[in-house]
C-alpha atoms as a PDB file:
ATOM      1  CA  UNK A   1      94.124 109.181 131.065  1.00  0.00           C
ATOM      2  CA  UNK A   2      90.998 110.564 132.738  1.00  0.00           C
ATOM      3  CA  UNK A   3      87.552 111.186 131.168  1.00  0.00           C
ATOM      4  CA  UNK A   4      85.003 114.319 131.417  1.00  0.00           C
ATOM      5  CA  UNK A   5      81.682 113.591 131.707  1.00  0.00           C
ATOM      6  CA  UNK A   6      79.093 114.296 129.583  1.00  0.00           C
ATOM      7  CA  UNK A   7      76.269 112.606 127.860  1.00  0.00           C
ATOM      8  CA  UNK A   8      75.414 110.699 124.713  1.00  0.00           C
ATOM      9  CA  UNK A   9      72.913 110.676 122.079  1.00  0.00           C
ATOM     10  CA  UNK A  10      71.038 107.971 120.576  1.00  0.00           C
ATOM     11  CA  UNK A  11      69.025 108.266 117.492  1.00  0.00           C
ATOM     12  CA  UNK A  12      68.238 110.958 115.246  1.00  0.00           C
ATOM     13  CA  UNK A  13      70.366 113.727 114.962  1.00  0.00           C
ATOM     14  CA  UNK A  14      68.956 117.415 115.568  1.00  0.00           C
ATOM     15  CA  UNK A  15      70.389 120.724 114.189  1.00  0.00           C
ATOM     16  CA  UNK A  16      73.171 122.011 115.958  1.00  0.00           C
ATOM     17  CA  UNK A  17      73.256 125.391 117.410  1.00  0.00           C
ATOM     18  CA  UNK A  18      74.221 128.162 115.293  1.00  0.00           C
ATOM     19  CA  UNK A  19      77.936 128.160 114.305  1.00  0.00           C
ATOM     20  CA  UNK A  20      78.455 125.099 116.040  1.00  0.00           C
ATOM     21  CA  UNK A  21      79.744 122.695 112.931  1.00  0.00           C
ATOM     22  CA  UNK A  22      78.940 118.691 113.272  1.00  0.00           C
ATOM     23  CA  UNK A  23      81.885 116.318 113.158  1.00  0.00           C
ATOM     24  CA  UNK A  24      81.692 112.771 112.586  1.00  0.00           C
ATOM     25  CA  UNK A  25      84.158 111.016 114.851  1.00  0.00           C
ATOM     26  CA  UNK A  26      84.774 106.899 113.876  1.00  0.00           C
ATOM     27  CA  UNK A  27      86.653 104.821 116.419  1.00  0.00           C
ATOM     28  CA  UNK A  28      87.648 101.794 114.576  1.00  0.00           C
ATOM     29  CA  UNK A  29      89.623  98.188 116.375  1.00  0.00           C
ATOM     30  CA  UNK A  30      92.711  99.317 115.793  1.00  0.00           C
ATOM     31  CA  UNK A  31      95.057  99.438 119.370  1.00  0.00           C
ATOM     32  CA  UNK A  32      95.340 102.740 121.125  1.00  0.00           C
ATOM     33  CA  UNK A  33      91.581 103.381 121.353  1.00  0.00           C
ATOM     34  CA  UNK A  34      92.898 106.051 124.013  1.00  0.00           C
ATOM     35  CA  UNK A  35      93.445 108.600 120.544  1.00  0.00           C
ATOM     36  CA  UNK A  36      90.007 108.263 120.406  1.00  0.00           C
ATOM     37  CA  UNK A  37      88.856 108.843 124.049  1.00  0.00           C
ATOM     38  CA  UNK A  38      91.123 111.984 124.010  1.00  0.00           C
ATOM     39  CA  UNK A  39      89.908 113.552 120.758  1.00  0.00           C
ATOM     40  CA  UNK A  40      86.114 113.268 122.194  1.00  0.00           C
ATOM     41  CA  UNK A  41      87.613 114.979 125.594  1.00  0.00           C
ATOM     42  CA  UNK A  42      88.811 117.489 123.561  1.00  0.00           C
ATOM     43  CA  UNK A  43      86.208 118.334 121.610  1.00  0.00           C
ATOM     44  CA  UNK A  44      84.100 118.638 124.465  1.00  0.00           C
ATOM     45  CA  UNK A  45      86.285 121.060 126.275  1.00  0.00           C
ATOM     46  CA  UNK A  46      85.730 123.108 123.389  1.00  0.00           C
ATOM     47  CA  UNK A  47      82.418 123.082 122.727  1.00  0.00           C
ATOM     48  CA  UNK A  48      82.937 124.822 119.544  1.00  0.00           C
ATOM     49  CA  UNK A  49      81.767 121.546 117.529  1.00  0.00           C
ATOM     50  CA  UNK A  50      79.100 119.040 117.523  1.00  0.00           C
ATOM     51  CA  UNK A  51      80.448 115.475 117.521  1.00  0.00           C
ATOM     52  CA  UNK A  52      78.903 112.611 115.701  1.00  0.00           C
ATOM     53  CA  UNK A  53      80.693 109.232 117.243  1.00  0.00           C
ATOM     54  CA  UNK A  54      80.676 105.904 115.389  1.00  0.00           C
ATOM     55  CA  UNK A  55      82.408 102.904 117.511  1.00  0.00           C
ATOM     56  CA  UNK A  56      82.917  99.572 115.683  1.00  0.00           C
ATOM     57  CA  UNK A  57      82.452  96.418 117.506  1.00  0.00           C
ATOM     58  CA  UNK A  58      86.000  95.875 117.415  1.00  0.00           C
ATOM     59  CA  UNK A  59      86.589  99.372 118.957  1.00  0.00           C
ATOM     60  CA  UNK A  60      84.474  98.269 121.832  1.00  0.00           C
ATOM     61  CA  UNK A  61      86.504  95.720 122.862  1.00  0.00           C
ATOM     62  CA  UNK A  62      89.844  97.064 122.479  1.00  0.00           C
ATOM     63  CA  UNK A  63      88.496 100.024 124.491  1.00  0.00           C
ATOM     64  CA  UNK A  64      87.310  97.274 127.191  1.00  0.00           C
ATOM     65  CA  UNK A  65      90.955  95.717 127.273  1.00  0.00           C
ATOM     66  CA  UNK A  66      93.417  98.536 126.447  1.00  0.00           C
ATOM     67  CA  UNK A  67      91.595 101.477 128.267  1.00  0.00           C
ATOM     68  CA  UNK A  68      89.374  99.189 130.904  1.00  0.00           C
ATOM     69  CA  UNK A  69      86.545 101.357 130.692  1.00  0.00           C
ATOM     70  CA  UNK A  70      83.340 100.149 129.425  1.00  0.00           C
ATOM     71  CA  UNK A  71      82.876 101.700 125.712  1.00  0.00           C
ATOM     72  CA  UNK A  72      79.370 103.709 127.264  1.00  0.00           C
ATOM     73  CA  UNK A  73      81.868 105.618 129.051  1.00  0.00           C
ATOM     74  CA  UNK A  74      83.442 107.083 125.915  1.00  0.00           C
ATOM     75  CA  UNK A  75      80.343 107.333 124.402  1.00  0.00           C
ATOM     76  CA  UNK A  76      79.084 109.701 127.178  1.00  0.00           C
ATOM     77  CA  UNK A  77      82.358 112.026 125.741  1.00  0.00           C
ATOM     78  CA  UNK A  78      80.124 112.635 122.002  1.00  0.00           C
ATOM     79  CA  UNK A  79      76.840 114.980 121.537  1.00  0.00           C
ATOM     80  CA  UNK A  80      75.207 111.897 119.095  1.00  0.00           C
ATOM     81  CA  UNK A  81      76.414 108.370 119.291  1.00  0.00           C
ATOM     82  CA  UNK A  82      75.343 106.202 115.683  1.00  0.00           C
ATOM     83  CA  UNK A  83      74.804 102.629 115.582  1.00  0.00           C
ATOM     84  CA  UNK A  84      77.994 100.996 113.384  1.00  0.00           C
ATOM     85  CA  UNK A  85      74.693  98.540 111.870  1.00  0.00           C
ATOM     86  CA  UNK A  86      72.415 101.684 111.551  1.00  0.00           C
ATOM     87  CA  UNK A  87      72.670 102.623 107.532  1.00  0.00           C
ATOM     88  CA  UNK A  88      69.778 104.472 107.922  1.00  0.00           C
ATOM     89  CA  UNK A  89      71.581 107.103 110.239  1.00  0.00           C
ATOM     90  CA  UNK A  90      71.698 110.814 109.178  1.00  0.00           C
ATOM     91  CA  UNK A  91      75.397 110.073 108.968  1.00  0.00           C
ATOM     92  CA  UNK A  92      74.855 107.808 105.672  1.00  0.00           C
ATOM     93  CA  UNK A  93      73.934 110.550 103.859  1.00  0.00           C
ATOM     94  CA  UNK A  94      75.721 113.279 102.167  1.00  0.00           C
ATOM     95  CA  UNK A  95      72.567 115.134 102.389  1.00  0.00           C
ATOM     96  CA  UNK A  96      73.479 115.596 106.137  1.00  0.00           C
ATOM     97  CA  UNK A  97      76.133 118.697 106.060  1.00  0.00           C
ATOM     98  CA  UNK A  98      79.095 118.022 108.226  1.00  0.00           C
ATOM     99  CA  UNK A  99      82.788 119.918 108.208  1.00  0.00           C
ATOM    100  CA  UNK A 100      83.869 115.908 107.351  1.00  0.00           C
ATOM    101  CA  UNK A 101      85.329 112.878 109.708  1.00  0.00           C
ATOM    102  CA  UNK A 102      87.942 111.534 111.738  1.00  0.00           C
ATOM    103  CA  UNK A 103      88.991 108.159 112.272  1.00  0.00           C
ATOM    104  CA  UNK A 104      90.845 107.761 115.266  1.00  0.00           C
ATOM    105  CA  UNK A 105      92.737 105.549 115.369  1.00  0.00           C
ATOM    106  CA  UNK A 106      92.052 103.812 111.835  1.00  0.00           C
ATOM    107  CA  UNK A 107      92.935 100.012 111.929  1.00  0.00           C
ATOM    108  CA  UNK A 108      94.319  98.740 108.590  1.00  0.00           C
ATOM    109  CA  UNK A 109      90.748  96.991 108.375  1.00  0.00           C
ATOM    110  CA  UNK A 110      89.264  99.956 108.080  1.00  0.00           C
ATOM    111  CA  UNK A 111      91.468 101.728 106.026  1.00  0.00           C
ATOM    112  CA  UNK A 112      91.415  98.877 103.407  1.00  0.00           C
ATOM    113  CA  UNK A 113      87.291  99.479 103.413  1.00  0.00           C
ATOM    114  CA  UNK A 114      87.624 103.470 102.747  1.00  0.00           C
ATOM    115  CA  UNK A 115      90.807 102.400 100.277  1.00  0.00           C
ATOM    116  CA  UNK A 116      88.372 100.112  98.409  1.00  0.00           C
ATOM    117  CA  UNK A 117      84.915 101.942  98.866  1.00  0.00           C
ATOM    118  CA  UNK A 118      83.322  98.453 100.723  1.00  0.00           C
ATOM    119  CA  UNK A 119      80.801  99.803 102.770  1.00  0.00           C
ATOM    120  CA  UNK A 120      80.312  97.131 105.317  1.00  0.00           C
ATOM    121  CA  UNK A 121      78.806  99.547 108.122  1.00  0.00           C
ATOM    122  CA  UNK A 122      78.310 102.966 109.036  1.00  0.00           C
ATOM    123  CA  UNK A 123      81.697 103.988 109.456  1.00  0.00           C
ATOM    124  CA  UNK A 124      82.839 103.273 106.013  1.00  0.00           C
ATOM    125  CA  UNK A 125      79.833 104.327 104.694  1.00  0.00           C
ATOM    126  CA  UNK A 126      80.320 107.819 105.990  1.00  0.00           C
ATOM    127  CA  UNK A 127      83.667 108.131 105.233  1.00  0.00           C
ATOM    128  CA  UNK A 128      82.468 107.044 102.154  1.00  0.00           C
ATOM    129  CA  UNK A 129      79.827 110.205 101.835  1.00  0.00           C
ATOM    130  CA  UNK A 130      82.716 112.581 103.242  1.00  0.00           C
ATOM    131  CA  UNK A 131      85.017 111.401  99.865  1.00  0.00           C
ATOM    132  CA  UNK A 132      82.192 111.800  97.424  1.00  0.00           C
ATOM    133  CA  UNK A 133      81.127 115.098  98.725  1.00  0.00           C
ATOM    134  CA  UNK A 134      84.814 116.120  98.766  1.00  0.00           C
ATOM    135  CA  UNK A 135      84.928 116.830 102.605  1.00  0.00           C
ATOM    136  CA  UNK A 136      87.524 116.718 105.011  1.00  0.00           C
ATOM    137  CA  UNK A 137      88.540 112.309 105.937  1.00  0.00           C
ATOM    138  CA  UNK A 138      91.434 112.185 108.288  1.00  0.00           C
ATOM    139  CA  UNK A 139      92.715 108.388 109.132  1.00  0.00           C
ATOM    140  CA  UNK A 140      94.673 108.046 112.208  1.00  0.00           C
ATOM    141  CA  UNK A 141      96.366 104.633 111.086  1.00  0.00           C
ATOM    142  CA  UNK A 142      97.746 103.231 113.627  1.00  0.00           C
ATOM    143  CA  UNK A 143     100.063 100.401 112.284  1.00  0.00           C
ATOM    144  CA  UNK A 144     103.580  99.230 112.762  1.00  0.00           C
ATOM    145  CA  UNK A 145     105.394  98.376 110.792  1.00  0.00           C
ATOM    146  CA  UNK A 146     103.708  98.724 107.523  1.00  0.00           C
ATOM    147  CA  UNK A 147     103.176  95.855 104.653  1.00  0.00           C
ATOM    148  CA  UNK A 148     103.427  97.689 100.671  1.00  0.00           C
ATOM    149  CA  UNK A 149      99.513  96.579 101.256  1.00  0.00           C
ATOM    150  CA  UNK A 150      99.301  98.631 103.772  1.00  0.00           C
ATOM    151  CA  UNK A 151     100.999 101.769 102.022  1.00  0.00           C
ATOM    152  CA  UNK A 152      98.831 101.229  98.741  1.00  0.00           C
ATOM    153  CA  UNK A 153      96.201 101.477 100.942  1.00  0.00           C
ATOM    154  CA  UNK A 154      97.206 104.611 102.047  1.00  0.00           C
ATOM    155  CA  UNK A 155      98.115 105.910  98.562  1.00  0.00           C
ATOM    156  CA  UNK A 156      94.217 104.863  97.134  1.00  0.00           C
ATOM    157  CA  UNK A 157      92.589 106.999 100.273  1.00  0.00           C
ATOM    158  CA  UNK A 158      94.798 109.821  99.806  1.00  0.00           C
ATOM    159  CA  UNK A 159      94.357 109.664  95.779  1.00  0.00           C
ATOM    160  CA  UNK A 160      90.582 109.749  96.842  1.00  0.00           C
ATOM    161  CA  UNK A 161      90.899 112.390  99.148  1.00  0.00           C
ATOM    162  CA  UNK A 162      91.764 111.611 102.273  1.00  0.00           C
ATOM    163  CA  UNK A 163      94.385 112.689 104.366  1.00  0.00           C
ATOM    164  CA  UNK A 164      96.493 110.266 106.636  1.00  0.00           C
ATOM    165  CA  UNK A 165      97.660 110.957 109.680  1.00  0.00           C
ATOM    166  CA  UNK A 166      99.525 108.853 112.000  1.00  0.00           C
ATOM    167  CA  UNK A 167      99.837 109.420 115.509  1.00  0.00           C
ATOM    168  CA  UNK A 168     103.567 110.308 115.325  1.00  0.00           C
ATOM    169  CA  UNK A 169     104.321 111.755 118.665  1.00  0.00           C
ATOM    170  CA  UNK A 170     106.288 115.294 118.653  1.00  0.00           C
ATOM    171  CA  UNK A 171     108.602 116.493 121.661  1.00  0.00           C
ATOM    172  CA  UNK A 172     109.121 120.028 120.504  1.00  0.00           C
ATOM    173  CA  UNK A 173     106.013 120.964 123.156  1.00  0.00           C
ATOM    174  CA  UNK A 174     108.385 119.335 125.978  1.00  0.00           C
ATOM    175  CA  UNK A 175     106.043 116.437 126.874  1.00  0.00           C
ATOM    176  CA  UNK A 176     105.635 115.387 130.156  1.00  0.00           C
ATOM    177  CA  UNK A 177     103.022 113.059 129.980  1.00  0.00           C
ATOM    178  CA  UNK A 178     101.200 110.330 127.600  1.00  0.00           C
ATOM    179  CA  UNK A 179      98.435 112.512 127.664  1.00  0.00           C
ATOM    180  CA  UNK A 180     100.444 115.178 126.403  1.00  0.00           C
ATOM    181  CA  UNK A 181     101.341 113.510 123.183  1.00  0.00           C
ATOM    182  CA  UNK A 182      97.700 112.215 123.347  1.00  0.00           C
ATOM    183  CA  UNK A 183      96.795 115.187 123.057  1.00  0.00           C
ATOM    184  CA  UNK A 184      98.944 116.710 120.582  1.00  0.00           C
ATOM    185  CA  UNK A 185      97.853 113.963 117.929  1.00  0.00           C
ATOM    186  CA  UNK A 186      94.614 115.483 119.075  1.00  0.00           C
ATOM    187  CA  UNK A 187      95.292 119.126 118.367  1.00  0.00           C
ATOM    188  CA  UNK A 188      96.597 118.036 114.888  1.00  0.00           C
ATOM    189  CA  UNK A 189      93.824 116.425 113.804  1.00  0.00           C
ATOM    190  CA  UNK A 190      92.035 119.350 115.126  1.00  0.00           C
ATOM    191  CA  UNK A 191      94.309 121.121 112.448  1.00  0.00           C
ATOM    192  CA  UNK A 192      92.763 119.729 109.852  1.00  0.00           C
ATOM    193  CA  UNK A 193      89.434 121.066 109.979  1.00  0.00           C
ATOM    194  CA  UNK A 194      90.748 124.379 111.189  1.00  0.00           C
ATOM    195  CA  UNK A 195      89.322 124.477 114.725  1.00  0.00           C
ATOM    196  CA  UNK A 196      90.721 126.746 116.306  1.00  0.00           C
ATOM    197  CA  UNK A 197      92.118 125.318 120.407  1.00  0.00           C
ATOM    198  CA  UNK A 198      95.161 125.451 122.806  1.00  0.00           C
ATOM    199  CA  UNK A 199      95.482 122.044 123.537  1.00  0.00           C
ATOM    200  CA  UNK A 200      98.966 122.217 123.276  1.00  0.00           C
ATOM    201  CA  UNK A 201     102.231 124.727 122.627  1.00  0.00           C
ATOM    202  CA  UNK A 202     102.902 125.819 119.372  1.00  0.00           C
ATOM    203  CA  UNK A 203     106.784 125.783 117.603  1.00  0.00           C
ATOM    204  CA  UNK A 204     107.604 129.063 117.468  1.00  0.00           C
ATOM    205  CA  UNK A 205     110.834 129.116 116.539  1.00  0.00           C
ATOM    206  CA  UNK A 206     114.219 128.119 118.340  1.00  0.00           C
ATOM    207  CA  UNK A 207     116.116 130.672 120.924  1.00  0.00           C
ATOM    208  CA  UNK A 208     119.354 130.316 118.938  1.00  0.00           C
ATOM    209  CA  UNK A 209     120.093 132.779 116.211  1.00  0.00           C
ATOM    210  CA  UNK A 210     121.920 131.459 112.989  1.00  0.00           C
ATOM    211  CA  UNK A 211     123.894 133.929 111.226  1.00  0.00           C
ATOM    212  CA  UNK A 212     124.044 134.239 107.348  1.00  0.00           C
ATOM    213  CA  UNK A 213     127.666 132.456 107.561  1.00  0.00           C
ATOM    214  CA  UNK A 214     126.124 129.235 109.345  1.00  0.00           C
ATOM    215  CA  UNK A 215     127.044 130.586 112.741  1.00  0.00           C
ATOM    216  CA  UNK A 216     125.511 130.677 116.017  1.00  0.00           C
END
């Protein structure tokens, strides 16, 4: 996969243009950090939102092994770039209006910590704020296969609000790359929040023509 340039943010976070909505974006230790390199690509072709990015420690490394880039290169992809230590961030409060927050991808770590409310670092304490203010949390759990811990997990975040979304990959676009299915598990997510993009080809319905007697 290839990275855009762009720049990162460190500290506190300004008010984003007009109509531009902020967007928290959580990359958690979880394998397949490339979700998350393609989802902050995306957004910044866009340029319709204002991203938010909080990388784990975990996510740092798994970045430095699975993607061999060094993590400051996919924080260059986000407008504002948070601290995982920094609970003082604009982030950790609900006070701070955001369209919600995506975790991609979501190790079972860190969907046990939204599951159970522990709030051991930013990231889980703004997904946290998004499920108490009743905004959007998609988790990208990447996991497989899955342990019944694993699926209550899933069940107590959805109950709460959430919405889980693995990165099933889909071949009704006609796929001719990774990045292509990277970036249709970006364009779903994308979904979610109801931003609008192109990133990749609609179903539309098949060529064949079923009669009412089953035929074709």
């Amino acid at each position: 996969m290839t990275l855009s340039g762009g720049r990162s943010g460190e500290g506190p976070a300004s008010e984003p243009p007009l109509g531009r909505p902020r967007l928290i974006v959580g990359l958690s230790g979880s394998s397949a950090p490339q979700l998350g390199a393609t989802f902050l690509g995306v957004l910044r072709e866009l340029g319709t939102v204002e991203s938010h990015l909080i990388m784990t420690e975990a996510a740092r490394e798994t970045i430095r092994l699975e993607l061999g880039l060094a993590p400051s290169e996919v924080e260059a992809l986000a407008d504002v770039v948070h601290d995982p230590r920094d609970f003082a961030a604009p982030v950790s409060s609900g006070s701070f209006m955001t369209v919600g927050m995506v975790v991609i991808p979501c190790s079972v770590r860190t969907l046990a910590g939204v599951a159970t409310g522990n709030s051991s670092d930013l990231l889980l304490r703004a997904a946290d704020v998004c499920l108490k203010e009743r905004r959007r949390l998609v988790l990208v759990v990447r996991e497989t296969p899955l342990s019944l811990v694993h699926i209550r997990n899933m069940e107590i975040a959805t109950l709460a609000g959430a919405t889980i979304l693995p990165p099933a990959p889909a071949f009704y676009h006609k796929p001719r790359s990774i990045e292509d299915l990277l970036r249709h598990t970006a364009g779903k997510v994308l979904d979610q929040f109801g931003i609008e993009h192109d990133v990749f080809a609609r179903w539309t319905g098949s060529d064949r023509r079923v009669t009412t007697d089953g035929s074709t």
